[in-house]
Protein backbone atom coordinates (compact mmCIF):
# COMPACT_ATOMS: atom_id res chain seq x y z
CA UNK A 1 142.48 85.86 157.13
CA UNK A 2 142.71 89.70 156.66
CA UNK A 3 141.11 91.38 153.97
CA UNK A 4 140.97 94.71 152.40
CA UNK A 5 137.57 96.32 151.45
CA UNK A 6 137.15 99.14 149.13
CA UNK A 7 133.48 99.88 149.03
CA UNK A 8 131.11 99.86 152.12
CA UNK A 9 127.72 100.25 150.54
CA UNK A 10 124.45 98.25 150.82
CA UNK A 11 127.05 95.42 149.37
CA UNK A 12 130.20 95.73 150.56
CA UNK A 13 129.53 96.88 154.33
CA UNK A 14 126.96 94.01 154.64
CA UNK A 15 130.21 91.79 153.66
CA UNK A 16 132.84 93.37 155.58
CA UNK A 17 130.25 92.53 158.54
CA UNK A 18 129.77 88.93 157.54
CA UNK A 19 133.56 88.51 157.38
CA UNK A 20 133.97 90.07 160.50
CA UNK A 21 131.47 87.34 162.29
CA UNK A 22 133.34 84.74 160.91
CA UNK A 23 136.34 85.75 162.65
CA UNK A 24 138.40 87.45 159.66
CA UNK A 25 139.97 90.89 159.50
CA UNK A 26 138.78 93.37 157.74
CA UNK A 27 140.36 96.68 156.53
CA UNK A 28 137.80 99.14 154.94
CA UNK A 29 138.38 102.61 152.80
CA UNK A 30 134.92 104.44 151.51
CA UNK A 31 134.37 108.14 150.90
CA UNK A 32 131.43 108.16 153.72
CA UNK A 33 132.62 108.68 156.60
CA UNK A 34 129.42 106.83 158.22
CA UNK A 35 129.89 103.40 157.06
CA UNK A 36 133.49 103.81 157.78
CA UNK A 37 132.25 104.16 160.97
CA UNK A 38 129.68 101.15 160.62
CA UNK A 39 132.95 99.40 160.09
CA UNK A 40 134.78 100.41 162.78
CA UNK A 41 131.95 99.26 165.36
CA UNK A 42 131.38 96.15 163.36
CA UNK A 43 135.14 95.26 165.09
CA UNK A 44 136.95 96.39 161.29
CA UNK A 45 139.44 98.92 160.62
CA UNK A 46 138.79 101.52 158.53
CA UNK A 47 141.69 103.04 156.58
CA UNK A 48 141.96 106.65 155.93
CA UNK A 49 142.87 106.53 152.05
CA UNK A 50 143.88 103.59 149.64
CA UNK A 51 147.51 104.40 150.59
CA UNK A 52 146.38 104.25 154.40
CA UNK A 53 144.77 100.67 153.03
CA UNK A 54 147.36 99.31 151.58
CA UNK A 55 150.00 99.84 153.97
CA UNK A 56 147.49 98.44 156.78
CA UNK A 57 147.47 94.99 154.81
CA UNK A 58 150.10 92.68 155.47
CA UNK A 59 151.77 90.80 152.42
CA UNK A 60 150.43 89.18 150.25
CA UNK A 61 147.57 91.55 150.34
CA UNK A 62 144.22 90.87 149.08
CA UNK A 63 141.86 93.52 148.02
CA UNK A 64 138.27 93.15 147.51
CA UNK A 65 136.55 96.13 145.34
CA UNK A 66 132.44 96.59 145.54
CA UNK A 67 132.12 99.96 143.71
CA UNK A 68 130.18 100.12 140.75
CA UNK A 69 130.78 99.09 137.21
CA UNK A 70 132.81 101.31 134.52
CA UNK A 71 134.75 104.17 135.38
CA UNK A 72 134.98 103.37 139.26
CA UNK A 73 135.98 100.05 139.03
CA UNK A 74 138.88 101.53 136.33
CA UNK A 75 139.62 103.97 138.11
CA UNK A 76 139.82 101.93 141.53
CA UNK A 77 141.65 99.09 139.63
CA UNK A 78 144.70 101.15 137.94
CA UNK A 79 145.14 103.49 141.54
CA UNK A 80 145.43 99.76 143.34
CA UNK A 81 147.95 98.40 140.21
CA UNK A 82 150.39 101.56 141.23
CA UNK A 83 150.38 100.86 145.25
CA UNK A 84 150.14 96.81 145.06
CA UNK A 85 153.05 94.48 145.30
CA UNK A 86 153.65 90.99 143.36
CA UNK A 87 151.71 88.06 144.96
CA UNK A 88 149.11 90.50 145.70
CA UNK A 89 145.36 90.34 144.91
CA UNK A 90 142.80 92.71 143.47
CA UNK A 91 139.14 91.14 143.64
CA UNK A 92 136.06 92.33 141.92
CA UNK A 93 133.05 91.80 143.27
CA UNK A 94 130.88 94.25 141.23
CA UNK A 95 129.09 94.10 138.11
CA UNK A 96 131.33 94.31 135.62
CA UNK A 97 131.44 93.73 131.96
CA UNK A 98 133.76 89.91 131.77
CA UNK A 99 135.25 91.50 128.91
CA UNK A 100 137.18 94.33 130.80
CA UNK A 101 137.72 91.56 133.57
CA UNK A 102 140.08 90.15 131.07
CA UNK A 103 141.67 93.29 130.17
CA UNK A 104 142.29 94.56 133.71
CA UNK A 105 143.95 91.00 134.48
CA UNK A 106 146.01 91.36 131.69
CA UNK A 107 147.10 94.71 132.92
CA UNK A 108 147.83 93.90 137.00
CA UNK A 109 149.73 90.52 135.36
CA UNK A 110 152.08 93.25 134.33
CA UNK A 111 153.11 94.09 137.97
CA UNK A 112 152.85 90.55 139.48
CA UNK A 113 149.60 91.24 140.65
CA UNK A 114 146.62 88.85 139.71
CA UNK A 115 143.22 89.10 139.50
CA UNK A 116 139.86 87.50 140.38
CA UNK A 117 136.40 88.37 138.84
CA UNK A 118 133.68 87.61 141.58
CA UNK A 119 129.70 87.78 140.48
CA UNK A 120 127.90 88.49 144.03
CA UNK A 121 124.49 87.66 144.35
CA UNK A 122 122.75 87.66 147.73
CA UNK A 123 121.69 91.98 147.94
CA UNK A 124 120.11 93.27 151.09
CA UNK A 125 120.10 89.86 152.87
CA UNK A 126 123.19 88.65 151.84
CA UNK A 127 124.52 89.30 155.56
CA UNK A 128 122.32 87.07 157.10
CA UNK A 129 121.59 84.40 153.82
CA UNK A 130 124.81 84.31 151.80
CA UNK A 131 126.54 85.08 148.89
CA UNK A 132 126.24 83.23 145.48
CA UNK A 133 129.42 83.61 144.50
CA UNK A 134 130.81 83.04 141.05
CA UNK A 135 134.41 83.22 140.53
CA UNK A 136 136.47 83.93 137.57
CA UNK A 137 140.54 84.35 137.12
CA UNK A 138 143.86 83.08 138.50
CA UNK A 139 142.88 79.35 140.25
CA UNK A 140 145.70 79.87 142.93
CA UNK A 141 144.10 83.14 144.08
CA UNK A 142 141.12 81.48 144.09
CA UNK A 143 142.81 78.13 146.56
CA UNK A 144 144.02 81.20 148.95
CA UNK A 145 141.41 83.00 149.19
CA UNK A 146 138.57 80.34 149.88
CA UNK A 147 138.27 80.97 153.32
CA UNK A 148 136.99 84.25 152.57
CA UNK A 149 134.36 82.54 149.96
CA UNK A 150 133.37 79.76 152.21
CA UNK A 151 132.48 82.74 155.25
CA UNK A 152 130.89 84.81 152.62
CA UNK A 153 129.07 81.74 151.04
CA UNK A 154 125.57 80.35 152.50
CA UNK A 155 126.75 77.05 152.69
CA UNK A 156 125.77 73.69 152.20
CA UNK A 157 122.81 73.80 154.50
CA UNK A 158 121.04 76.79 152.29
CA UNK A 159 119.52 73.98 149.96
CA UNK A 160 118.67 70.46 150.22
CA UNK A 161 120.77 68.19 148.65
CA UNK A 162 120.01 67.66 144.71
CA UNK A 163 119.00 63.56 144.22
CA UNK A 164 120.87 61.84 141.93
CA UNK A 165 124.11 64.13 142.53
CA UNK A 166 127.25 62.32 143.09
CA UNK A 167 129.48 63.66 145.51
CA UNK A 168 130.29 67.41 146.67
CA UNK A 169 131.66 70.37 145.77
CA UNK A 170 132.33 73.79 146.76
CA UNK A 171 128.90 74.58 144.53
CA UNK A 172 127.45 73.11 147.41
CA UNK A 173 128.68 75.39 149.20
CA UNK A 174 127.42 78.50 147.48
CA UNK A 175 130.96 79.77 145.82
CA UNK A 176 132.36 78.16 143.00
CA UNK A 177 135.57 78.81 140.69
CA UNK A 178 133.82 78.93 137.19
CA UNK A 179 137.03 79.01 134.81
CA UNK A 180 139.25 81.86 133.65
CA UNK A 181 139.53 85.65 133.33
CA UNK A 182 135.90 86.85 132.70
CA UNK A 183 133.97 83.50 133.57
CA UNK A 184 132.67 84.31 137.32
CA UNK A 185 131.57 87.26 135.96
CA UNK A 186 129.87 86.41 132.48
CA UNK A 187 128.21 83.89 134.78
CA UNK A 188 126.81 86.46 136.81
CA UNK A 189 125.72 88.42 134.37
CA UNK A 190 123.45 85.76 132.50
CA UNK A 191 122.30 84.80 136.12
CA UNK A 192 121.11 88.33 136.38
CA UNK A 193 119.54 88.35 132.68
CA UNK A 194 117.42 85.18 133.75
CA UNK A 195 116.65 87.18 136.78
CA UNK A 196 115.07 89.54 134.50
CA UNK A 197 113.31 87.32 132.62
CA UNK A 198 111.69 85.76 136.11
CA UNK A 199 110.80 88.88 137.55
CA UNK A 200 109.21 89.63 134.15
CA UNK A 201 107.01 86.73 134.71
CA UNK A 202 106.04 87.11 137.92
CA UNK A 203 104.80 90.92 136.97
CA UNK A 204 102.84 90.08 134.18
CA UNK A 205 101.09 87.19 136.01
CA UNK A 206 100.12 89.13 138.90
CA UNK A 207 99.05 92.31 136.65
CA UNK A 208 96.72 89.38 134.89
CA UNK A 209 95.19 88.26 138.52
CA UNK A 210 94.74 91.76 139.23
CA UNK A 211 92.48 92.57 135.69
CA UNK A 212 90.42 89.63 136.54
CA UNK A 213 87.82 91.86 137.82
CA UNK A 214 88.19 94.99 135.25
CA UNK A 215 85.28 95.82 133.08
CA UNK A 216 87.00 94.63 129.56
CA UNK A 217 86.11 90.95 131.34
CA UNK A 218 82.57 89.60 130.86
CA UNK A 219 80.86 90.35 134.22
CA UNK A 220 80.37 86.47 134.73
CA UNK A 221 84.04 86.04 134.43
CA UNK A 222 85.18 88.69 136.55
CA UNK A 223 87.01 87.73 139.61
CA UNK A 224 87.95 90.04 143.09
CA UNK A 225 91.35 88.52 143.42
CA UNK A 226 92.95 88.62 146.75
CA UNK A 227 96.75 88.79 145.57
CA UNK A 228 98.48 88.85 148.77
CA UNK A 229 96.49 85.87 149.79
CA UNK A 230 97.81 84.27 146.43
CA UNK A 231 101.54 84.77 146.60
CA UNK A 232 101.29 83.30 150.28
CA UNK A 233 99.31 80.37 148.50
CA UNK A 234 101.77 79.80 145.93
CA UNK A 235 104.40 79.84 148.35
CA UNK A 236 103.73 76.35 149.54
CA UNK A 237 103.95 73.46 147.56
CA UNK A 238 103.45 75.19 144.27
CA UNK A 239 106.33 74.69 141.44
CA UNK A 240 106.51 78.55 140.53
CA UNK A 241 107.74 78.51 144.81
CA UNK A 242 111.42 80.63 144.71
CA UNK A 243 112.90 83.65 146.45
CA UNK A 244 111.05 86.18 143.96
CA UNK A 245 107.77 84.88 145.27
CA UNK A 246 108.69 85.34 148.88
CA UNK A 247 109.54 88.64 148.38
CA UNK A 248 106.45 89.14 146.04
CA UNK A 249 104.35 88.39 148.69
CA UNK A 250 106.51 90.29 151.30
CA UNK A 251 106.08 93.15 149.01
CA UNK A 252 101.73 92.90 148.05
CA UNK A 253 101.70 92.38 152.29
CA UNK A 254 103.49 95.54 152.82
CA UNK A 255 101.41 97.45 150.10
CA UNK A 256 98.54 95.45 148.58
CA UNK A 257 98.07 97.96 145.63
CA UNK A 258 101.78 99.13 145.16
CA UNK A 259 100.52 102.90 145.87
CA UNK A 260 104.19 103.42 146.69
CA UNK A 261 105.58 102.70 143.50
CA UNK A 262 105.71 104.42 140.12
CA UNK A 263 106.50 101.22 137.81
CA UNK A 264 109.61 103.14 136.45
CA UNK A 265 112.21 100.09 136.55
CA UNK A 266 116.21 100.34 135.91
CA UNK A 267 118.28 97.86 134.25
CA UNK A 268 121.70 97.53 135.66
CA UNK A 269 122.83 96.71 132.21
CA UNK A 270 123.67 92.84 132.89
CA UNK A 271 120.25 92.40 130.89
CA UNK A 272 121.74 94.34 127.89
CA UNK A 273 124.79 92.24 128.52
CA UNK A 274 122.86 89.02 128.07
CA UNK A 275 120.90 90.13 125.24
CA UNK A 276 124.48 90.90 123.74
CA UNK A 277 125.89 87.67 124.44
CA UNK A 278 122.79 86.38 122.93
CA UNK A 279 123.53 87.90 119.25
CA UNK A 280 127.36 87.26 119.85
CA UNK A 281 126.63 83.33 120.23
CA UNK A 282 123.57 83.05 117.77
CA UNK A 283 121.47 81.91 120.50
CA UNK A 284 118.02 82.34 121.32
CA UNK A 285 116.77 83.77 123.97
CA UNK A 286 113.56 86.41 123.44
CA UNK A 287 112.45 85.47 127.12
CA UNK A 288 115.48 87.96 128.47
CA UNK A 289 115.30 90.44 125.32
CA UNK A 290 111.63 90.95 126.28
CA UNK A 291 112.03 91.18 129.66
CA UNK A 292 114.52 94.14 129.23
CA UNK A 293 112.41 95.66 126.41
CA UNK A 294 109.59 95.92 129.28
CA UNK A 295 111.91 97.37 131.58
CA UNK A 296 112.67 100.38 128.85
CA UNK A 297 109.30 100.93 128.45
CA UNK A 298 108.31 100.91 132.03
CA UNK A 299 110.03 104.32 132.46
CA UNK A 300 107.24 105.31 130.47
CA UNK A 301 104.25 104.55 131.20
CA UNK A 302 103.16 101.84 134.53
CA UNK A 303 101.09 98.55 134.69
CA UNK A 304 100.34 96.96 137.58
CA UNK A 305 103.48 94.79 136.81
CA UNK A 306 105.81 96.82 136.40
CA UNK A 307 104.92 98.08 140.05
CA UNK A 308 105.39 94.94 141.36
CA UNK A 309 109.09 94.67 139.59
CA UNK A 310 110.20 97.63 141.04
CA UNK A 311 108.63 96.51 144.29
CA UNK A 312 110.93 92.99 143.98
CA UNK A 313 114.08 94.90 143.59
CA UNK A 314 113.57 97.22 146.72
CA UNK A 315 112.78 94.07 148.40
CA UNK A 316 116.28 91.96 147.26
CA UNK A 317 118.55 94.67 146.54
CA UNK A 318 117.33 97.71 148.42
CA UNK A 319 116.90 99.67 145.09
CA UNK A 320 115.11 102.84 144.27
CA UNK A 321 112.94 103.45 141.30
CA UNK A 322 114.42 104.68 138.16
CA UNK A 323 113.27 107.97 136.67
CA UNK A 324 110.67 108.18 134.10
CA UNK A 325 111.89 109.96 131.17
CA UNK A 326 110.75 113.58 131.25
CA UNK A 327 110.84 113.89 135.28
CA UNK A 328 112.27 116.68 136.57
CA UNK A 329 115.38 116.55 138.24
């Protein structure tokens, strides 16, 4: 089916080129001129402005938006509710608040126009791997536009089959409609606070390997770790075994002692979403408020650790280090 893209970053051009392979059409609009050329020799078309987009879509149009949260997604959002017809569809794939997913819904309703919240997961490697896709909104937008989730999607064969479940559904799959306005993307955002709270873990584990031999330990205690040999270890038959660790050990192979990090780690503010959500519903949860508290104070001063965080997210999402408070700009 044919698509519009508005977006063509690390995220959305790695899409676009998915959708392409799986024999969809894609129509693209970004401000950089090189990935609307990427586009263009991925076999897309790249439009010259959203009014160049729109009127390259044939009815009922469906438009796909990967630019970030808050003001661009608003902005984005409202230009699209003035140039789209009824029946058409706006789809946000970004990370943005579930509350304002509801709110923006609300608003397109207004000119026939309906609305899907999508949380993406899959970063750098998505192209290749997948997308986790959570889906919020309007159920019939959803039904039409599953051929685009089931391309984008990993598929069944991503995961071994889970004993004891009966039958099969599109969770199987890797995409999955998770209820109304807001719900695909409140998902996503406590997926991305547990992220925290794993990466968190992994850090402070490894920082612990590496002290083994410091001089605070008793000098028949201390222990010359080899950490890259233990990630690859643990990556075999070990119940800690996940992505993270792959690309924990991807990351300690590449650079053993993380020279090429600072330790200075950003929150995309899902954590302080979750932590939110956490007060809002009386629940628990000082796993995730920790693990964002150590990513505030990793910006000023570095551990071992918090190297090795900001090593993970170059590794899945292609992100650079925040800056330290203080640093010049």
């Amino acid at each position: 089916m044919q698509l519009g893209m508005i977006g063509l970053g690390r995220m959305g051009g790695n899409m676009a080129a998915r959708l392409l392979r799986g024999g969809h059409r894609v129509v693209g609009w970004d401000p950089g001129a090189a990935a609307a050329r990427s586009l263009e020799e991925a076999g897309g078309s790249a439009a010259a402005s959203l009014d160049d987009l729109v009127a390259k879509l044939a009815p009922p149009r469906a438009v796909w938006l990967m630019v970030p949260a808050g003001a661009p997604t608003e902005e984005t959002t409202l230009a699209l509710a003035e140039r789209l017809a009824p029946g058409d569809v706006v789809v946000d794939g970004g990370n943005t608040h579930f509350e304002d997913d509801v709110r923006r819904a609300r608003l397109l309703a207004q000119k026939g126009v309906r609305h899907l919240d999508v949380g993406t997961s899959g970063g750098v490697f998505g192209l290749e791997r997948g997308y986790c896709l959570m889906v919020g909104g309007d159920r019939g937008a959803f039904e039409r536009l599953e051929p685009v989730f089931r391309t984008l999607a990993p598929g069944s064969a991503a995961a071994p089959p889970t004993p004891g479940r009966a039958g099969r559904g599109t969770a199987d799959e890797g995409y999955l409609h998770c209820g109304p306005h807001g719900a695909g993307h409140f998902v996503k955002m406590i997926h991305n606070g547990i992220e925290y709270g794993l990466m968190q873990a992994y850090a402070e584990g490894f920082d612990l390997l590496r002290g083994a031999g410091g001089e605070g330990v008793r000098e028949e205690l201390r222990y010359e770790l080899d950490l890259r040999e233990i990630a690859e270890l643990w990556r075999r038959g070990s119940v800690v075994t996940s992505w993270l660790l792959d690309l924990a050990a991807a990351a300690l192979a590449e650079d053993p002692r993380l020279e090429g990090f600072t330790g200075a780690v950003a929150d995309s503010g899902e954590g302080r979403w979750t932590v939110q959500a956490a007060v809002a519903e009386a629940v628990p949860a000082p796993v995730l408020t920790a693990a964002l508290y150590a990513r505030f104070r990793s910006r000023q001063a570095s551990t071992f650790g918090e190297k090795l965080l900001s090593a993970l997210r170059r590794q899945f999402g292609g992100h650079t280090e925040a800056r330290r408070e203080g640093d010049a700009t």
